[in-house]
N, C-alpha and C. Protein backbone atom coordinates (compact mmCIF):
# COMPACT_ATOMS: atom_id res chain seq x y z
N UNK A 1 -34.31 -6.55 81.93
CA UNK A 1 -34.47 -6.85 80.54
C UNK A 1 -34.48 -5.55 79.75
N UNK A 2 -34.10 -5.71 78.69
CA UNK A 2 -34.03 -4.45 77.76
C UNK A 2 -34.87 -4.69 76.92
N UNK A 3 -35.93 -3.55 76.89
CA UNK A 3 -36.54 -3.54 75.74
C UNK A 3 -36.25 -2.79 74.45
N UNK A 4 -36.82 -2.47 73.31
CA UNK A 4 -36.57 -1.48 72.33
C UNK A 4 -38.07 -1.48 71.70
N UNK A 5 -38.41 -0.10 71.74
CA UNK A 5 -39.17 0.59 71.77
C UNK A 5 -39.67 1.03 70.42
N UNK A 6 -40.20 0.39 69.26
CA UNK A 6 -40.29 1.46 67.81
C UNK A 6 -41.63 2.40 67.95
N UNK A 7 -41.87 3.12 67.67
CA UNK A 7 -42.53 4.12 67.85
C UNK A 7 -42.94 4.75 66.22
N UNK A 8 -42.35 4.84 65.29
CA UNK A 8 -42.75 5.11 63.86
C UNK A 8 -41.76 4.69 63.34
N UNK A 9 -42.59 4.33 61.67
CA UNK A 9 -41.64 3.56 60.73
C UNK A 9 -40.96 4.51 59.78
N UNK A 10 -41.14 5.61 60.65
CA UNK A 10 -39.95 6.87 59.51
C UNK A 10 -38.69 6.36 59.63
N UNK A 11 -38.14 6.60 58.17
CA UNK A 11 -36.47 6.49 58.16
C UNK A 11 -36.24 7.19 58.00
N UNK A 12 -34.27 7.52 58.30
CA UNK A 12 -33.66 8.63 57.85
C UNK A 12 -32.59 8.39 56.96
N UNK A 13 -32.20 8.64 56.32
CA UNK A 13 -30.64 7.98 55.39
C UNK A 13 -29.76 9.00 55.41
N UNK A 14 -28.74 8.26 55.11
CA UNK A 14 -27.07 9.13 55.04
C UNK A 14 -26.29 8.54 53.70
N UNK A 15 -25.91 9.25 53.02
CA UNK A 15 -25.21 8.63 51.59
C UNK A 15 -24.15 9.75 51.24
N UNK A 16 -22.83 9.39 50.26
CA UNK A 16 -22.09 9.68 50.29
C UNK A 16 -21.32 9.04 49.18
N UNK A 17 -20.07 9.27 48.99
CA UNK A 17 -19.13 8.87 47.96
C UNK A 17 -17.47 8.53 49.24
N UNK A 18 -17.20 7.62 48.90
CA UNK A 18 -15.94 6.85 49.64
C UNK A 18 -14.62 7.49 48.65
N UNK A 19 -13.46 7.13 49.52
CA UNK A 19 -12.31 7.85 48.95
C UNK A 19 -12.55 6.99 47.18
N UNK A 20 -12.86 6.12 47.90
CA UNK A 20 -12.49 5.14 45.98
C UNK A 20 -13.60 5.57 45.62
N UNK A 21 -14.40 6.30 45.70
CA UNK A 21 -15.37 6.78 44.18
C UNK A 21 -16.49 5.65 44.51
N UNK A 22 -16.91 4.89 45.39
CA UNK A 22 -17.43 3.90 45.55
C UNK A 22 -19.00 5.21 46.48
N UNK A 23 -20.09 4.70 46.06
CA UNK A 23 -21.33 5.47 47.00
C UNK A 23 -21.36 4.77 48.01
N UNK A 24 -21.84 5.18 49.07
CA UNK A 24 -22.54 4.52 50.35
C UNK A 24 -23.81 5.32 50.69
N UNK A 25 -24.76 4.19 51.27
CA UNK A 25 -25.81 4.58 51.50
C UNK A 25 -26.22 4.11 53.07
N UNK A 26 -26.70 4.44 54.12
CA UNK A 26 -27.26 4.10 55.37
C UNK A 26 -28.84 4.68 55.68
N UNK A 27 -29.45 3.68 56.36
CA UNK A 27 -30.78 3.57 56.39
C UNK A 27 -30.70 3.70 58.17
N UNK A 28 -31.85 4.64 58.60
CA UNK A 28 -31.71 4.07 60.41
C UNK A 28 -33.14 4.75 60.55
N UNK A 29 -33.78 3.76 61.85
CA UNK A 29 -34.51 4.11 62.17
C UNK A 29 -34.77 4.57 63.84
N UNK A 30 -35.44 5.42 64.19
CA UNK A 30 -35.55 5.95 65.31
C UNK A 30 -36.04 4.54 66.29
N UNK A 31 -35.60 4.58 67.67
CA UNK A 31 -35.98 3.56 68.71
C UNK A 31 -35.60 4.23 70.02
N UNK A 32 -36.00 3.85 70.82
CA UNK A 32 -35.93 3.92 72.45
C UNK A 32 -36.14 2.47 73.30
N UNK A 33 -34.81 2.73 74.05
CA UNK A 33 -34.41 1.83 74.76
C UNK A 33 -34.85 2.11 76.49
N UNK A 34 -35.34 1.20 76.81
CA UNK A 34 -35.80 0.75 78.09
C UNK A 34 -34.95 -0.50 78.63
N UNK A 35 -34.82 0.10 80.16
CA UNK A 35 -34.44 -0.87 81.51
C UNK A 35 -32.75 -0.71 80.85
N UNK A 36 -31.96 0.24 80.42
CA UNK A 36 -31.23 -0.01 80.95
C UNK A 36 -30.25 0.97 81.79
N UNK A 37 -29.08 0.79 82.25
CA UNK A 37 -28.22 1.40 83.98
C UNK A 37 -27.70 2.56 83.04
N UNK A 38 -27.48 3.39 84.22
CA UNK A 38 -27.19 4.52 83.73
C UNK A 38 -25.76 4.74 84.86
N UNK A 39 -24.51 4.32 84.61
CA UNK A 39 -23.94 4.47 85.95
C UNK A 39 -23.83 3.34 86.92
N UNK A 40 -24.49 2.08 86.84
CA UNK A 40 -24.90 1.71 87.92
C UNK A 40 -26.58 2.12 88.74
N UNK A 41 -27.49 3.08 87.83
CA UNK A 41 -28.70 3.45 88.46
C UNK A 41 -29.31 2.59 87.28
N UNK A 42 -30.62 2.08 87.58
CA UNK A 42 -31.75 1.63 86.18
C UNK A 42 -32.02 3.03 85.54
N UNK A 43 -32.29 3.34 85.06
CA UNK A 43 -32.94 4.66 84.12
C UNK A 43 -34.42 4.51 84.49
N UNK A 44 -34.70 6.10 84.44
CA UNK A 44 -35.55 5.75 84.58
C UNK A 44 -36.86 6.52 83.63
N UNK A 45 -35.83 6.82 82.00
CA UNK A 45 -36.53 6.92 81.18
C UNK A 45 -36.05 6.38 79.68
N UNK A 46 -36.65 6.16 79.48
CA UNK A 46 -36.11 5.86 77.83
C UNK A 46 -34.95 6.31 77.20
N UNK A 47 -33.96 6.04 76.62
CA UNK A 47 -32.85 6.72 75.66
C UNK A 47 -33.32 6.83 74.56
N UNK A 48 -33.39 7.37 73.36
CA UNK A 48 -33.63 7.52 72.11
C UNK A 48 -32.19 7.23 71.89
N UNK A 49 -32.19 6.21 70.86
CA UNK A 49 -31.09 5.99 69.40
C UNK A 49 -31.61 5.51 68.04
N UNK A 50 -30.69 5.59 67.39
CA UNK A 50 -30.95 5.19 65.98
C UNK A 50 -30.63 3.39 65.82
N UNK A 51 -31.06 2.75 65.14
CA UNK A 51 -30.69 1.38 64.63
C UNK A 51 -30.50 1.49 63.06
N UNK A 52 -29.82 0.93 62.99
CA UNK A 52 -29.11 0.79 61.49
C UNK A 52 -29.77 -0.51 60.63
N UNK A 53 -30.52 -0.34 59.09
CA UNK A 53 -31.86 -1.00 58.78
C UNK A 53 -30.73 -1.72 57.37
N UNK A 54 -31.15 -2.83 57.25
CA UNK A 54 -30.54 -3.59 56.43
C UNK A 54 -30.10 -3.02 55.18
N UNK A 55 -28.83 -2.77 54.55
CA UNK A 55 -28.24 -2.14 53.51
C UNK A 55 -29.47 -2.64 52.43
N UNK A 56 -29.61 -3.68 51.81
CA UNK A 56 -29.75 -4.00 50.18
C UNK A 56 -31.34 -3.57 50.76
N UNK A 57 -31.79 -4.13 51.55
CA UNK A 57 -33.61 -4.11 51.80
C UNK A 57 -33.68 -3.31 53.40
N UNK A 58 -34.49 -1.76 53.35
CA UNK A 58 -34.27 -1.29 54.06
C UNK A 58 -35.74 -1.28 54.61
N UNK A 59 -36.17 -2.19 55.43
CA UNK A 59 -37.22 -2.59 55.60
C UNK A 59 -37.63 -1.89 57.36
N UNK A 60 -38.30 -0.99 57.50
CA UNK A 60 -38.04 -0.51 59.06
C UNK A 60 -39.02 -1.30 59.34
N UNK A 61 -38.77 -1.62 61.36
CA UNK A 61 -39.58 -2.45 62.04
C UNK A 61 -41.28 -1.61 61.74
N UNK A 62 -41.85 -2.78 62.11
CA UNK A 62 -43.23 -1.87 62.49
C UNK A 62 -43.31 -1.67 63.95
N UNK A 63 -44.48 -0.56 64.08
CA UNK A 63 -44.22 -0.09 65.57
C UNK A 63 -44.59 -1.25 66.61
N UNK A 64 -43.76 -0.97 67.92
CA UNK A 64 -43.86 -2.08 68.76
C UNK A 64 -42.78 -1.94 69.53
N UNK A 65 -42.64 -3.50 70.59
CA UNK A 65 -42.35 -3.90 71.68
C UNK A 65 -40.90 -4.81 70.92
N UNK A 66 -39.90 -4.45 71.27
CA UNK A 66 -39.07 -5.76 70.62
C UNK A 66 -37.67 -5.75 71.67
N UNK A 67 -37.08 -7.06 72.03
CA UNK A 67 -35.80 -7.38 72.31
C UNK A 67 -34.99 -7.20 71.06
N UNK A 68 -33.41 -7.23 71.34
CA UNK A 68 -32.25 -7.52 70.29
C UNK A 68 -32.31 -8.93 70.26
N UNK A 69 -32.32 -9.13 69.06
CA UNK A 69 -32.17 -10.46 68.47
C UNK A 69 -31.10 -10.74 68.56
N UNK A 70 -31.17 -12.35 68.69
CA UNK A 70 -29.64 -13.77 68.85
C UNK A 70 -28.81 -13.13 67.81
N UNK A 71 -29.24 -12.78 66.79
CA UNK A 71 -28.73 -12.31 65.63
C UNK A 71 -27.35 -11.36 65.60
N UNK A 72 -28.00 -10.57 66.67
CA UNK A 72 -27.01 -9.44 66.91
C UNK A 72 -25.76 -9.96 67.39
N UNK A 73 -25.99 -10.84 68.13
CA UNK A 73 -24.50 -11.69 69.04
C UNK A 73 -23.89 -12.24 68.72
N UNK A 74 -22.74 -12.38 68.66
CA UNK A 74 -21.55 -13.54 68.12
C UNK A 74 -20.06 -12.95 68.99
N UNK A 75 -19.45 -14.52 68.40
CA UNK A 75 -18.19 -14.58 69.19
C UNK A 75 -16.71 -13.93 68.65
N UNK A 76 -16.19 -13.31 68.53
CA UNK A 76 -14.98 -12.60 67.49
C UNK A 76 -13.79 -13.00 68.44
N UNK A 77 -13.04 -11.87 68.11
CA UNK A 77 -11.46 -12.51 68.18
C UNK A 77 -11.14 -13.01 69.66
N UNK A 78 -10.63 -13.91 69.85
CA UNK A 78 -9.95 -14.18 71.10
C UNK A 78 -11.38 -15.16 71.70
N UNK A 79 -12.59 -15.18 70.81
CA UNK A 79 -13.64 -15.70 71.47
C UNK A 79 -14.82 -14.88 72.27
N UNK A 80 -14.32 -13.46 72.36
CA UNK A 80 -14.64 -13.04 73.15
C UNK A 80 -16.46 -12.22 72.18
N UNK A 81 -17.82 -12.42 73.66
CA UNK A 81 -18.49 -12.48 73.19
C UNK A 81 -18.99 -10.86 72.77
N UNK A 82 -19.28 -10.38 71.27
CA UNK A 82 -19.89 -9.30 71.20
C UNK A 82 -20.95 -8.98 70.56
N UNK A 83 -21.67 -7.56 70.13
CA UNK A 83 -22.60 -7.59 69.91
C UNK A 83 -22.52 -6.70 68.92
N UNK A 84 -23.06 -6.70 67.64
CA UNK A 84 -23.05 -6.57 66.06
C UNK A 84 -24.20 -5.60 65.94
N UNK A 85 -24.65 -5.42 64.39
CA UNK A 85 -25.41 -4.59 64.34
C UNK A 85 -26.36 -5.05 64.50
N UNK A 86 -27.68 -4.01 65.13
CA UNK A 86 -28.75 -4.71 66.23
C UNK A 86 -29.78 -4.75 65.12
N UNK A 87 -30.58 -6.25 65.34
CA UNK A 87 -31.61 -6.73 64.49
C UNK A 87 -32.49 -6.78 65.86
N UNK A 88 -33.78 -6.74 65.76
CA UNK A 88 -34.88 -6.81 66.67
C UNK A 88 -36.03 -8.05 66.14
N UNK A 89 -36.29 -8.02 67.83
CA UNK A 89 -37.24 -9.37 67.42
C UNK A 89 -38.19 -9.29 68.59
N UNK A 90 -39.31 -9.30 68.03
CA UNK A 90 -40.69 -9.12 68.49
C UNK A 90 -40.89 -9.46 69.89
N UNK A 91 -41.00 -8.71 71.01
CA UNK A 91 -40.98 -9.00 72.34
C UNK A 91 -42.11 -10.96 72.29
N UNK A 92 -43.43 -10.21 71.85
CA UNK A 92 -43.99 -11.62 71.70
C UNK A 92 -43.14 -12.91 71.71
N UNK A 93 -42.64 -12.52 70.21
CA UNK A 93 -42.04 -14.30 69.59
C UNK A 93 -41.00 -14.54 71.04
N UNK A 94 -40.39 -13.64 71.30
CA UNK A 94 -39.63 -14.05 72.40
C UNK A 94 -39.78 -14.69 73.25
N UNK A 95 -41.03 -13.84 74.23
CA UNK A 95 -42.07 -14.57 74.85
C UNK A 95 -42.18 -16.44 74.81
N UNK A 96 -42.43 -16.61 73.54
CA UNK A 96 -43.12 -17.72 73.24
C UNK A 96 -41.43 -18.83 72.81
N UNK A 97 -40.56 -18.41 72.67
CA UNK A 97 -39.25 -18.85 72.57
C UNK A 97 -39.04 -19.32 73.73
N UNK A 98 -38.90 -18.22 74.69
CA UNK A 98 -38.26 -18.36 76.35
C UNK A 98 -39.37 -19.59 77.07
N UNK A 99 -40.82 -19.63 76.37
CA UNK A 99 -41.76 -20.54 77.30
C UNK A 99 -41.23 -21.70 77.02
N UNK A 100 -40.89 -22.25 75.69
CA UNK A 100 -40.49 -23.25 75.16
C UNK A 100 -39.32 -23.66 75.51
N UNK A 101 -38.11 -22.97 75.75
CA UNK A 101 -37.16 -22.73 76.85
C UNK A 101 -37.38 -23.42 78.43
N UNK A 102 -37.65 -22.75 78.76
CA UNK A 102 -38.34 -22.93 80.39
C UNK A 102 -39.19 -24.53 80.51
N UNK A 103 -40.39 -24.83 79.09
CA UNK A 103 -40.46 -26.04 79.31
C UNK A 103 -39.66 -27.20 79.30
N UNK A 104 -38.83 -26.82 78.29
CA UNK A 104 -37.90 -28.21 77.38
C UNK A 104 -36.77 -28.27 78.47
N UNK A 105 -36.92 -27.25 79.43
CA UNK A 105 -35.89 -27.51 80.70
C UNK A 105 -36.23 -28.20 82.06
N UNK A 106 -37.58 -27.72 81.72
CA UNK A 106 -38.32 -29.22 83.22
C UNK A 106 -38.65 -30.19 82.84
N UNK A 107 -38.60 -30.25 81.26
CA UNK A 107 -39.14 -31.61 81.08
C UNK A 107 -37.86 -32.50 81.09
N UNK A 108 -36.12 -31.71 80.68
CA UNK A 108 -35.30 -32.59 80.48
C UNK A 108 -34.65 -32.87 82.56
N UNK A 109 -35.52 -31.85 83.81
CA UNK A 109 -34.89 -31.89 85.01
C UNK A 109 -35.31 -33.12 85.37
């Protein structure tokens, strides 16, 4: 399982002007990723990356334990399944998702 790791709610931003005269602005916040291969080996320390924080409301996680959210996933061309810009979701709620999961599956065996 992969976790993601927030550690502080500092942001950093990047802004700029586009060929058309148009501004851009980017919001990211620092994270570390756990459990995943390095090669084919598990890691067996954390990666540090950045996550990219919602354009209009740049709201950083609070610190904590979190999976990538359903959110992040979808299906694009050809069907084929990929993974978008990463939204996080509270290891907990997950937790309590997957139990509800796991029940609603013995209750339908």
């Amino acid at each position: 399982m992969i976790i993601v790791k927030v550690e502080s709610t500092a942001i950093a931003s990047k802004s700029g002007t586009r060929k058309s005269g148009e501004d851009w602005k980017m919001n990211f916040q620092q994270v570390s990723i756990c459990g995943a291969f390095i090669d084919g080996f598990p890691s067996r320390h954390p990666r540090e990356t950045t996550i990219q924080l919602d354009e209009k409301n740049p709201q950083p996680y609070p610190v904590g334990d979190y999976v990538i959210s359903p959110e992040s996933y979808y299906f694009g061309d050809f069907g084929r399944f990929n993974l978008g810009k990463i939204k996080l979701q509270p290891i907990a709620d997950f937790g309590k998702e997957f139990k509800q999961y796991v029940e609603g599956t013995k209750a339908a065996a």
